[in-house]
N, C-alpha and C. Protein backbone atom coordinates (compact mmCIF):
# COMPACT_ATOMS: atom_id res chain seq x y z
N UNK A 1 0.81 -1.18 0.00
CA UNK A 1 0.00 0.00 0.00
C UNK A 1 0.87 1.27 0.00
N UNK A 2 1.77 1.48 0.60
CA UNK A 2 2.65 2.29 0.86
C UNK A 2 3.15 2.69 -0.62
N UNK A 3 3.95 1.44 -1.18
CA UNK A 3 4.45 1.45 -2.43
C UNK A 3 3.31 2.32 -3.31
N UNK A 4 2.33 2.04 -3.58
CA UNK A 4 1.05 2.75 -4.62
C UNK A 4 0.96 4.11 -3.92
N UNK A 5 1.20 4.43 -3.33
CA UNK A 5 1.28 5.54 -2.52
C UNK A 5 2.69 6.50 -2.97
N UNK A 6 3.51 5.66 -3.00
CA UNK A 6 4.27 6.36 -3.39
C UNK A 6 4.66 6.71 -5.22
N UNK A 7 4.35 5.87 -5.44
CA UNK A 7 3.99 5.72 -6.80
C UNK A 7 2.80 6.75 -7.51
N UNK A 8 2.09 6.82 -6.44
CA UNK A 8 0.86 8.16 -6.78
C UNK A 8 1.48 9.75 -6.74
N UNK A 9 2.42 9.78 -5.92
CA UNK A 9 2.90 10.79 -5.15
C UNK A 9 3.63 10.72 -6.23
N UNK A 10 4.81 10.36 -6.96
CA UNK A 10 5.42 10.30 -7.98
C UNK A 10 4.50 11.10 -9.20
N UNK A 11 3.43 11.11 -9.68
CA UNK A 11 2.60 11.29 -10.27
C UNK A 11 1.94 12.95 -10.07
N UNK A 12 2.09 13.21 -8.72
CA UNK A 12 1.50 14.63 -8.39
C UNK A 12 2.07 15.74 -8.83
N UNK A 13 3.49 15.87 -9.30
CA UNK A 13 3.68 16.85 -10.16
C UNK A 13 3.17 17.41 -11.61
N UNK A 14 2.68 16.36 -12.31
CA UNK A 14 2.42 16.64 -13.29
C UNK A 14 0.37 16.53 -13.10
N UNK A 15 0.10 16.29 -12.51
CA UNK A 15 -1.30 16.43 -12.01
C UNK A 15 -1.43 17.58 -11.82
N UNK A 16 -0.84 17.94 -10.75
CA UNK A 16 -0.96 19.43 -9.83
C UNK A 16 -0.82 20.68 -10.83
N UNK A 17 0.19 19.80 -11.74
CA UNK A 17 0.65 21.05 -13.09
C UNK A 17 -0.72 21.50 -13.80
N UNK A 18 -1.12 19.87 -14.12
CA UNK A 18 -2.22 20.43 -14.99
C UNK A 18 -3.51 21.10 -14.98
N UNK A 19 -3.77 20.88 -13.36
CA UNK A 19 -5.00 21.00 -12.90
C UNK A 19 -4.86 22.56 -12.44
N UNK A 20 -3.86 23.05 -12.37
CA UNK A 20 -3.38 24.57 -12.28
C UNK A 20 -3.30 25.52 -13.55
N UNK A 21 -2.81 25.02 -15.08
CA UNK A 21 -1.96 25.37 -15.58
C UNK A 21 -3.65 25.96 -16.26
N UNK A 22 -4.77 24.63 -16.02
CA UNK A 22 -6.21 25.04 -16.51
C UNK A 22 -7.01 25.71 -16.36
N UNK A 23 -6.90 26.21 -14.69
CA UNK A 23 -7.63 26.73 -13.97
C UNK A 23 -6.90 28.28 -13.67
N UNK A 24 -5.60 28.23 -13.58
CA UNK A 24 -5.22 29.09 -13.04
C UNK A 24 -4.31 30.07 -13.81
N UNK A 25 -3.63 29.41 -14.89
CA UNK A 25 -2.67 30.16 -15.70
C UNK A 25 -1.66 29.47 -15.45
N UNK A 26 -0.48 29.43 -16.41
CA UNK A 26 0.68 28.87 -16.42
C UNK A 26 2.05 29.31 -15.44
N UNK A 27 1.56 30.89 -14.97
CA UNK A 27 2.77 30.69 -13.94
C UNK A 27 2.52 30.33 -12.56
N UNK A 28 1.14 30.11 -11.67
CA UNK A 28 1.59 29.45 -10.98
C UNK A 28 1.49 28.32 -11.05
N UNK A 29 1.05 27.53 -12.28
CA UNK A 29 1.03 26.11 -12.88
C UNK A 29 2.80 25.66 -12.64
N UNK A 30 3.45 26.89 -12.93
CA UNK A 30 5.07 26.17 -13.08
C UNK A 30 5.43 26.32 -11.73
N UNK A 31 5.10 27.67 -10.90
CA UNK A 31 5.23 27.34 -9.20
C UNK A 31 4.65 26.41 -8.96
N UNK A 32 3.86 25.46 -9.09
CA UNK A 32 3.21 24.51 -8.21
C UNK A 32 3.87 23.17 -8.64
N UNK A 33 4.17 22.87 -10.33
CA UNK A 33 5.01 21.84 -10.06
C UNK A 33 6.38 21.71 -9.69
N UNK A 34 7.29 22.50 -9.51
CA UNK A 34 8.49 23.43 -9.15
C UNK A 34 8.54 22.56 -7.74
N UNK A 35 7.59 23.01 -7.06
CA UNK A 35 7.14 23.14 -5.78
C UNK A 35 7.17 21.68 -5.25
N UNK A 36 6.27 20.98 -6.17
CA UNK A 36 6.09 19.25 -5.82
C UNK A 36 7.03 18.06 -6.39
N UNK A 37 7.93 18.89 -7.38
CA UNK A 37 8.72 18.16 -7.99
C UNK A 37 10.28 18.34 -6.96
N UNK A 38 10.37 19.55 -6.51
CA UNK A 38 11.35 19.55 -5.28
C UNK A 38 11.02 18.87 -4.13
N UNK A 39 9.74 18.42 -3.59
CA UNK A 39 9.28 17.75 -2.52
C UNK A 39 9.35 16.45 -2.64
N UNK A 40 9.42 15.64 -4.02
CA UNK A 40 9.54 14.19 -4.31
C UNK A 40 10.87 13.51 -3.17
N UNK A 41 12.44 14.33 -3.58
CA UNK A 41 13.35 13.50 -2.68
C UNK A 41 12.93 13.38 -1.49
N UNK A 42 12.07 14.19 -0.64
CA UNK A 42 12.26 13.97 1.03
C UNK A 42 11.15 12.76 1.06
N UNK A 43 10.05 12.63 -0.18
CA UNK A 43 9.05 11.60 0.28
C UNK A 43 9.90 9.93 -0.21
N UNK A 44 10.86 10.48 -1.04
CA UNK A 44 11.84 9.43 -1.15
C UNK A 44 12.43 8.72 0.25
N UNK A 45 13.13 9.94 0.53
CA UNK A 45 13.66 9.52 2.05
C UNK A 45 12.85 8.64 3.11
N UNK A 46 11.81 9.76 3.19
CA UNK A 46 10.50 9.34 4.03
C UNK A 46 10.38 7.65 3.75
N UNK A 47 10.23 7.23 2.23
CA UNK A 47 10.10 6.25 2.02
C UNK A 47 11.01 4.89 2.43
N UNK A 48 12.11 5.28 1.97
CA UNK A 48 13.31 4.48 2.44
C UNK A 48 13.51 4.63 4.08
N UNK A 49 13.26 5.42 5.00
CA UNK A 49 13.51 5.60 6.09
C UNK A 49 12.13 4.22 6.97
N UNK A 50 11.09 4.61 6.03
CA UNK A 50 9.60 3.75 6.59
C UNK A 50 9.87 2.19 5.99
N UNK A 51 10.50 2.07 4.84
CA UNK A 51 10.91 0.54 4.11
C UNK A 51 12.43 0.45 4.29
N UNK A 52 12.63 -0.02 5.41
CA UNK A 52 14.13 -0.53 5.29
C UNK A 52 14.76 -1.51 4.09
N UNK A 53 13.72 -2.75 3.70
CA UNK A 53 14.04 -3.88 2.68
C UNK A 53 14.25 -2.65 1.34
N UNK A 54 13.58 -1.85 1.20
CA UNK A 54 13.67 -0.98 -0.02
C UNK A 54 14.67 -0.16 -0.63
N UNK A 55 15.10 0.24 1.12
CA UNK A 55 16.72 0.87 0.91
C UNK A 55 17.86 -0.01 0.64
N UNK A 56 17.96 -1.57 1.54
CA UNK A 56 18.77 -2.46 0.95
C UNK A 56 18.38 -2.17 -0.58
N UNK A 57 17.50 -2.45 -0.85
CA UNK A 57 17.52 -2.66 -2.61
C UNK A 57 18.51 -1.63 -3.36
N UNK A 58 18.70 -0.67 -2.89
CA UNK A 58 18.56 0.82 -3.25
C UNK A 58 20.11 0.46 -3.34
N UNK A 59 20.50 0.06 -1.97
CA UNK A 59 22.43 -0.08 -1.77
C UNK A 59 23.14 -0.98 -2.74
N UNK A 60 21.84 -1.93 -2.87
CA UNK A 60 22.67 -2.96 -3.32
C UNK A 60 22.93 -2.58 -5.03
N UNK A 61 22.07 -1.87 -5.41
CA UNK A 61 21.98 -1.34 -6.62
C UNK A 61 22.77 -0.13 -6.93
N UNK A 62 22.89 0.28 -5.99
CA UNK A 62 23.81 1.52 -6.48
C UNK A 62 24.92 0.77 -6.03
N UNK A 63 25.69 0.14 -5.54
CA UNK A 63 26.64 -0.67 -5.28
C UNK A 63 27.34 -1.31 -6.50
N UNK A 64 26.22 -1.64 -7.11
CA UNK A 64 26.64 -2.22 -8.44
C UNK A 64 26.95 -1.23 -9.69
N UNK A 65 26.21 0.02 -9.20
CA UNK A 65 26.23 0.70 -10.41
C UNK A 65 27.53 1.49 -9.98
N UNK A 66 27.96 1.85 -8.81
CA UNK A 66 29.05 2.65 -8.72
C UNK A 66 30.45 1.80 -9.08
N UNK A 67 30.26 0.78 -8.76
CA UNK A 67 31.54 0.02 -9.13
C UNK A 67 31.78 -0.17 -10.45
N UNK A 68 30.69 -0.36 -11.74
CA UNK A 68 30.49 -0.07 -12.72
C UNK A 68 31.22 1.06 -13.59
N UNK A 69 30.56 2.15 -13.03
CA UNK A 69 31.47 3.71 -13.13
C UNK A 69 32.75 3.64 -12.98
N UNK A 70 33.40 3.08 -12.09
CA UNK A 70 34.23 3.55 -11.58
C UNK A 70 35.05 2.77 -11.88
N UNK A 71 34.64 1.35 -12.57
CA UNK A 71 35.70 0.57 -13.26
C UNK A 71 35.97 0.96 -15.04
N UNK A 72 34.66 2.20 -15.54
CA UNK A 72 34.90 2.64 -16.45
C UNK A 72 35.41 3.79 -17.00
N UNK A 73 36.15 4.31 -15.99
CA UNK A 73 36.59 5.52 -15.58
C UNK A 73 35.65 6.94 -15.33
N UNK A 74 34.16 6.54 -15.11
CA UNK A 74 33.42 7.92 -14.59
C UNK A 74 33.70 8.25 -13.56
N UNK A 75 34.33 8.58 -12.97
CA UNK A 75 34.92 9.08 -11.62
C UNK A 75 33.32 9.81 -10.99
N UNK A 76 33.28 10.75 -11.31
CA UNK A 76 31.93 11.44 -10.88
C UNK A 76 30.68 10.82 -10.33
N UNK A 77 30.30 9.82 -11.90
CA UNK A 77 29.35 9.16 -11.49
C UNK A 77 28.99 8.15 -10.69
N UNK A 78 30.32 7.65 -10.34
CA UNK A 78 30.00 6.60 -9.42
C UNK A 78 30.29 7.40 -7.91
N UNK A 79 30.90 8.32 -8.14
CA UNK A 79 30.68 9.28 -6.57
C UNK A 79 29.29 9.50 -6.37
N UNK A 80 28.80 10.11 -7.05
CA UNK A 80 27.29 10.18 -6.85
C UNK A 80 26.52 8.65 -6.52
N UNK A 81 27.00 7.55 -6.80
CA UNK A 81 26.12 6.57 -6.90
C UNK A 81 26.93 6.17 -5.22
N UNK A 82 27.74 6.44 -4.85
CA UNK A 82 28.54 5.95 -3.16
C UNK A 82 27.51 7.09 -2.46
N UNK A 83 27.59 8.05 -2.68
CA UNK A 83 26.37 9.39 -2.16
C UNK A 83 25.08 8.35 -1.76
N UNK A 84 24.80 8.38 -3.03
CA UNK A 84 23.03 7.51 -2.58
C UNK A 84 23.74 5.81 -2.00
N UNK A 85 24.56 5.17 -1.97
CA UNK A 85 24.68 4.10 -0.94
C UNK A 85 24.52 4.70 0.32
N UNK A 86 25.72 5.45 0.29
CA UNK A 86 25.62 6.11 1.95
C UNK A 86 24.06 6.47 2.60
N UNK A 87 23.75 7.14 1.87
CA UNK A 87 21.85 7.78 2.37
C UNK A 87 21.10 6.29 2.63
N UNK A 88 21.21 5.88 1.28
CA UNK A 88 19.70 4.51 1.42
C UNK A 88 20.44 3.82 2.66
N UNK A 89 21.63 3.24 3.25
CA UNK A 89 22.01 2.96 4.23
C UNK A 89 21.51 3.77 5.63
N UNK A 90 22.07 4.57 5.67
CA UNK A 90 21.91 5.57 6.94
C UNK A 90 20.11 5.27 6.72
N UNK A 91 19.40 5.46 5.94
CA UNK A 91 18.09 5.34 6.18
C UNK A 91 17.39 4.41 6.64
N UNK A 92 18.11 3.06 6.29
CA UNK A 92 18.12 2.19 6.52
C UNK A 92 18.39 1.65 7.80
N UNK A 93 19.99 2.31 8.55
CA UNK A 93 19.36 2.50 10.14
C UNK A 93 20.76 1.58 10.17
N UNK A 94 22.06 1.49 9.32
CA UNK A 94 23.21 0.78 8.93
C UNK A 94 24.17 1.65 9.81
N UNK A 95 24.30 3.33 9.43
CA UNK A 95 24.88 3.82 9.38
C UNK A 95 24.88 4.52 10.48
């Protein structure tokens, strides 16, 4: 349940857009998805913090993908992908 939930919530930016952009005009149509599309990471967090099994998923996957990078010389990208290990961990309650 949670999951469809979040999966809906995923979805509310471009809802919120439209149901504004109709009613109300296009600029605060672009403040409002602005608005909900910056709010997605913390319901991320939220999420991974409430599903621990979800954040493993999360580690184990970026685990794979950073080592990936980093055996192909993206230096960057697999920093970013040790970034989100570290978080989905700590959320997870590892760290």
């Amino acid at each position: 349940m949670l999951l469809l939930a979040i999966c809906l919530a995923g979805l509310a930016p471009g809802i919120a857009t439209a149901w504004l952009l109709r009613h109300r005009g296009w600029p605060l149509a672009a403040a409002a998805g602005l608005a909900v599309t910056l709010a997605l990471p913390g319901l991320l967090l939220l999420a991974l913090v409430s599903m621990p099994p979800l954040a493993y998923l999360l580690a184990v996957g970026s685990v794979v993908l950073a080592a990936r990078a980093f055996d192909t010389g993206r230096v960057w990208v697999g920093c970013a992908w040790a970034v989100v290990l570290t978080v989905s961990l700590a959320c997870a309650g590892v760290l």
